[in-house]
Structure formats: C-alpha cells, structure tokens
C-alpha atoms as a PDB file:
ATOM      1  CA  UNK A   1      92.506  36.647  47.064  1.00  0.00           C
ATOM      2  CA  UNK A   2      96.179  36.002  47.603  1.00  0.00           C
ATOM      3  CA  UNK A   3      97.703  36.410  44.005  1.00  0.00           C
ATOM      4  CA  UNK A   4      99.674  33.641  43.861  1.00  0.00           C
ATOM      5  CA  UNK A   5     100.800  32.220  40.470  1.00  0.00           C
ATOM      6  CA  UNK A   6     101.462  28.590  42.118  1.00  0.00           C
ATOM      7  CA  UNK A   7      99.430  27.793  45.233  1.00  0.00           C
ATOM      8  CA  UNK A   8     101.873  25.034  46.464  1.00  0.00           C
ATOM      9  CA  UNK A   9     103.530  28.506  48.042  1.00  0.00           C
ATOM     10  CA  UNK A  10     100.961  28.944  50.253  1.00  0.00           C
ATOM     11  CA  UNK A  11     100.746  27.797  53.675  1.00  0.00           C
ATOM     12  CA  UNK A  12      97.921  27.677  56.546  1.00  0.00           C
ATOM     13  CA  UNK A  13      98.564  27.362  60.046  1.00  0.00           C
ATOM     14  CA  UNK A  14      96.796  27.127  62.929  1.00  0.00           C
ATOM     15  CA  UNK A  15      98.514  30.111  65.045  1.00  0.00           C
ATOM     16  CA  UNK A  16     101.350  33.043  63.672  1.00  0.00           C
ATOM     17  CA  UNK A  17     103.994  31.158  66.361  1.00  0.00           C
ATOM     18  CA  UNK A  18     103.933  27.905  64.174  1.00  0.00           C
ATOM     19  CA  UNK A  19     104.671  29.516  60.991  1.00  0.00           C
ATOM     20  CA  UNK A  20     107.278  31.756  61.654  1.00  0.00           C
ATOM     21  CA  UNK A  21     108.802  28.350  63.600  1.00  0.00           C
ATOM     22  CA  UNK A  22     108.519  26.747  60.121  1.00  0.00           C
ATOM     23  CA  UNK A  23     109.508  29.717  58.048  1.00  0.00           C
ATOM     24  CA  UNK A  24     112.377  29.977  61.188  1.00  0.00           C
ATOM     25  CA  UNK A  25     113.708  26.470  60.945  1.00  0.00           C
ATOM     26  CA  UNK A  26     113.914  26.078  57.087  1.00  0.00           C
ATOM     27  CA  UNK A  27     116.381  29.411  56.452  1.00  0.00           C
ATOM     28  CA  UNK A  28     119.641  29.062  54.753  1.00  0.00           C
ATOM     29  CA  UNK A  29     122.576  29.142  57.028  1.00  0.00           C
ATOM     30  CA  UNK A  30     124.321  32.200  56.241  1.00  0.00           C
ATOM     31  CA  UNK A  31     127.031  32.643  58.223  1.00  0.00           C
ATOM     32  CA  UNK A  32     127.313  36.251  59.547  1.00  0.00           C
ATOM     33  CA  UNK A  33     124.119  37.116  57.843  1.00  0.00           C
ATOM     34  CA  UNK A  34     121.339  38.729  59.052  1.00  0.00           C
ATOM     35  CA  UNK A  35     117.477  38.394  59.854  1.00  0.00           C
ATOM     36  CA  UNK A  36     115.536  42.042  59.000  1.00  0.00           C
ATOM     37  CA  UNK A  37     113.007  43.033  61.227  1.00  0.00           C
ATOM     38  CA  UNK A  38     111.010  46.045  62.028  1.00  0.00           C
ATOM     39  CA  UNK A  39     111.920  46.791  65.897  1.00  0.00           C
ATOM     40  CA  UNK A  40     109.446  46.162  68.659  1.00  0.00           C
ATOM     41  CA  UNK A  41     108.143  42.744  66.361  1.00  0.00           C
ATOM     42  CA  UNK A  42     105.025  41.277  67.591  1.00  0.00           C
ATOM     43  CA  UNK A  43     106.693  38.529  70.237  1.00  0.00           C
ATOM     44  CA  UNK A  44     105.623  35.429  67.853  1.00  0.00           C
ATOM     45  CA  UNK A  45     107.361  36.377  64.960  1.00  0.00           C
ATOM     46  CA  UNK A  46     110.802  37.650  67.026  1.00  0.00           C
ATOM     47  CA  UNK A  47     111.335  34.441  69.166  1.00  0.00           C
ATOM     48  CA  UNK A  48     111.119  31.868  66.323  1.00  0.00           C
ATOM     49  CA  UNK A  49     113.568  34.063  64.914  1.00  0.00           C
ATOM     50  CA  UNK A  50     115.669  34.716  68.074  1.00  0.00           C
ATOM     51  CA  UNK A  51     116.630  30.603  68.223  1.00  0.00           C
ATOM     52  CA  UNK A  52     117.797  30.357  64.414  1.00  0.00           C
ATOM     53  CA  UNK A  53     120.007  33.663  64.814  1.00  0.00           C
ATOM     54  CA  UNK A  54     120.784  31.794  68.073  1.00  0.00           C
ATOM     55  CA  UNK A  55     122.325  28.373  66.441  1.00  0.00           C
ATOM     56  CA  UNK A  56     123.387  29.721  63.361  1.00  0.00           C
ATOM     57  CA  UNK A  57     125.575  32.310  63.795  1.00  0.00           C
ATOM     58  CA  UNK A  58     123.282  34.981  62.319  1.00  0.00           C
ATOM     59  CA  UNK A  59     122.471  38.250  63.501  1.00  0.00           C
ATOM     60  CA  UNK A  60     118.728  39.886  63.853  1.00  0.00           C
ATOM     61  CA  UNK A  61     119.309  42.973  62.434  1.00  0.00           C
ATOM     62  CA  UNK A  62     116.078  45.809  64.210  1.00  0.00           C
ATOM     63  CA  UNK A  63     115.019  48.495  62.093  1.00  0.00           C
ATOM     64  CA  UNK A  64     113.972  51.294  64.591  1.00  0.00           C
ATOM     65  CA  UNK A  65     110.644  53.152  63.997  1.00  0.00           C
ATOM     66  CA  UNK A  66     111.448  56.954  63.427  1.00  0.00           C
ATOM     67  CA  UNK A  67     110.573  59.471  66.009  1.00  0.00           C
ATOM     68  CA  UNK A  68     108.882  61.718  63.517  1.00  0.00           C
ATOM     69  CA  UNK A  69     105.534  61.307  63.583  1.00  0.00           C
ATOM     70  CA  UNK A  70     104.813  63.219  59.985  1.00  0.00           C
ATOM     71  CA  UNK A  71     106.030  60.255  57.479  1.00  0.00           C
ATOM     72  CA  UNK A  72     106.934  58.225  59.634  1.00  0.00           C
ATOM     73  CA  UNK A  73     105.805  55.581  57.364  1.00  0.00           C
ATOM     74  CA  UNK A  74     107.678  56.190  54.144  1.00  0.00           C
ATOM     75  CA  UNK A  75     110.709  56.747  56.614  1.00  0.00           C
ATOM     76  CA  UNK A  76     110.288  53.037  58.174  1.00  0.00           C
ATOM     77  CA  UNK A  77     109.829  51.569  55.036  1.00  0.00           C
ATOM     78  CA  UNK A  78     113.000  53.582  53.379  1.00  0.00           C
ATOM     79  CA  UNK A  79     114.849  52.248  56.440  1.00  0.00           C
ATOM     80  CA  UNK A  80     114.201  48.233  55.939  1.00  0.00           C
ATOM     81  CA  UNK A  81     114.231  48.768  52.420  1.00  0.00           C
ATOM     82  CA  UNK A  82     117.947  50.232  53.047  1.00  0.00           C
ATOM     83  CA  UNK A  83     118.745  47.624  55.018  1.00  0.00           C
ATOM     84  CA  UNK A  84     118.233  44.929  52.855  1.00  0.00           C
ATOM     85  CA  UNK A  85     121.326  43.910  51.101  1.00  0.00           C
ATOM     86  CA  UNK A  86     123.413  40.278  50.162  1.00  0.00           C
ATOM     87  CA  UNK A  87     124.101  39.364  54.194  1.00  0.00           C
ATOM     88  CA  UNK A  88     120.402  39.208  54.133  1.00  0.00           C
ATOM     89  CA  UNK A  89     118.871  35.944  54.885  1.00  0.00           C
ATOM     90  CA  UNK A  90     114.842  36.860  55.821  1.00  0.00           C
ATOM     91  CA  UNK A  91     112.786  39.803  56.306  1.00  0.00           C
ATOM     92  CA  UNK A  92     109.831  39.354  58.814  1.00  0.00           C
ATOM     93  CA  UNK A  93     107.492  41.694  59.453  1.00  0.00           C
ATOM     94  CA  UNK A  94     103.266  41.917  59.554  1.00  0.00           C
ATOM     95  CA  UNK A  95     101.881  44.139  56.926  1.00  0.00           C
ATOM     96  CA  UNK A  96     100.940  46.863  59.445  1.00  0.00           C
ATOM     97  CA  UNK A  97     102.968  47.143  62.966  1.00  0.00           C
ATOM     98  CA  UNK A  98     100.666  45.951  65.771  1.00  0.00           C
ATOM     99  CA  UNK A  99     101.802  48.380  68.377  1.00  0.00           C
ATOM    100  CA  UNK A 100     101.185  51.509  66.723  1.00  0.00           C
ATOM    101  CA  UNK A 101      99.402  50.553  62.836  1.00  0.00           C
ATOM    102  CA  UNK A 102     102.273  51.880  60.361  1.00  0.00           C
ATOM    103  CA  UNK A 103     101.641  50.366  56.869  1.00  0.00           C
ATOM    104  CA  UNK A 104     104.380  48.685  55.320  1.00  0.00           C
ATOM    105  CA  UNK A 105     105.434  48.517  51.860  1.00  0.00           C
ATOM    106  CA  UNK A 106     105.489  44.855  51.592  1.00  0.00           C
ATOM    107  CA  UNK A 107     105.839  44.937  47.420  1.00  0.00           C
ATOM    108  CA  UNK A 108     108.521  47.233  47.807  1.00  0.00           C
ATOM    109  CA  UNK A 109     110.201  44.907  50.312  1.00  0.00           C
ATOM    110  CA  UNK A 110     109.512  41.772  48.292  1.00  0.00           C
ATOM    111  CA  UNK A 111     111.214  43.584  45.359  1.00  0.00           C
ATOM    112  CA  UNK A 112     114.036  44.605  47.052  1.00  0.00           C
ATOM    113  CA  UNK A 113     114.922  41.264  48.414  1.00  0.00           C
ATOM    114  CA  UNK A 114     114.094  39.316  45.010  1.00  0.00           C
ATOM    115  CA  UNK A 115     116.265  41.605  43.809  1.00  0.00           C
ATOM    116  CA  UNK A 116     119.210  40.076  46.303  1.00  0.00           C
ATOM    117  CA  UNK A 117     117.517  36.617  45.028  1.00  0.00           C
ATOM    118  CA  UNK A 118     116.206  36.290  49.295  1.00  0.00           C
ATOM    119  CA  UNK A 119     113.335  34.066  48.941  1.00  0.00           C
END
C-alpha cells in the first residue's frame, strides 16, 4: 500500500500531533537552516515544528498559496519545490492542504530534497 522498500521506515501513531513531535524532535541541528512548509499548515504539524525552530536556531520558512485560482496548484508546488535548497533541514506538509484541497506533488518534493540528501 505504502511502497516502501524497508518497512523499518514506517511509523504508526496514534494522532498527527505525536508524529510530527517525533519527526520534530529528531531533526539535525542546522544552524540558520530552515523548516519548509506550505503556509496556513494544519496547527498539528506547525507547532511541533514551531518549538524545534524555537531551540535551534532555525527558521520556518512559509510558502504562500498563490492568489490565482487557475493553477494554482502547479504554482504552489513550483514554489516549495523552489524553495528547497542546502539550508533545508525538513519539508512538512499533508498531501492535499486541509483548508482549501490543493494536491501536492509529494514525489516531486521528495526528489527535490533527496536531491539536497534532506532525509
């Protein structure tokens, strides 16, 4: 169902504010790097977040939806995927946004930051 080449990689937990805490509190301390996000993050996943960036010198770096309404997904996605680069530490996002649906491109995303070697 998942695709995963070595299940020790995957993870169940009992609510989405425990795992992004986990995911939160193992990071690598970059300093002056940044956490990627799409803006307006469903509130479990940006607090976890908001408390490493807090202690660690790091930055959360919000990608803004577009105002264009005609693809305004492919814009989005072009937008994190530009903002992925070296100071990167994690990108966090749902694969749709839960305030308004837009799909994102998470193979793109994961290609773009194994590309950076983020994982």
């Amino acid at each position: 169902m998942i695709g995963l080449n070595d299940p020790q990689r995957l993870a169940f937990q009992p609510s989405a504010s425990y795992g992004f805490a986990i995911v939160a509190k193992n990071l690598p301390i970059k300093k002056n790097g940044k956490i990627l996000m799409p803006a307006n993050q469903f509130p479990s996943n940006y607090y976890a977040f908001v408390d490493f960036a807090e202690h660690h010198d790091v930055k959360i770096h919000l990608i803004d939806a577009p105002q264009e309404f005609t693809g305004r997904t492919e814009l989005w996605n072009a937008r994190l995927l530009e903002a992925i680069n070296d100071d990167t530490i994690c990108v966090t996002l749902d694969h749709t946004h839960w305030q308004d649906g837009t799909v994102f491109n998470l193979k793109a995303l994961r290609k773009n930051a194994i590309s950076i070697r983020l994982y």
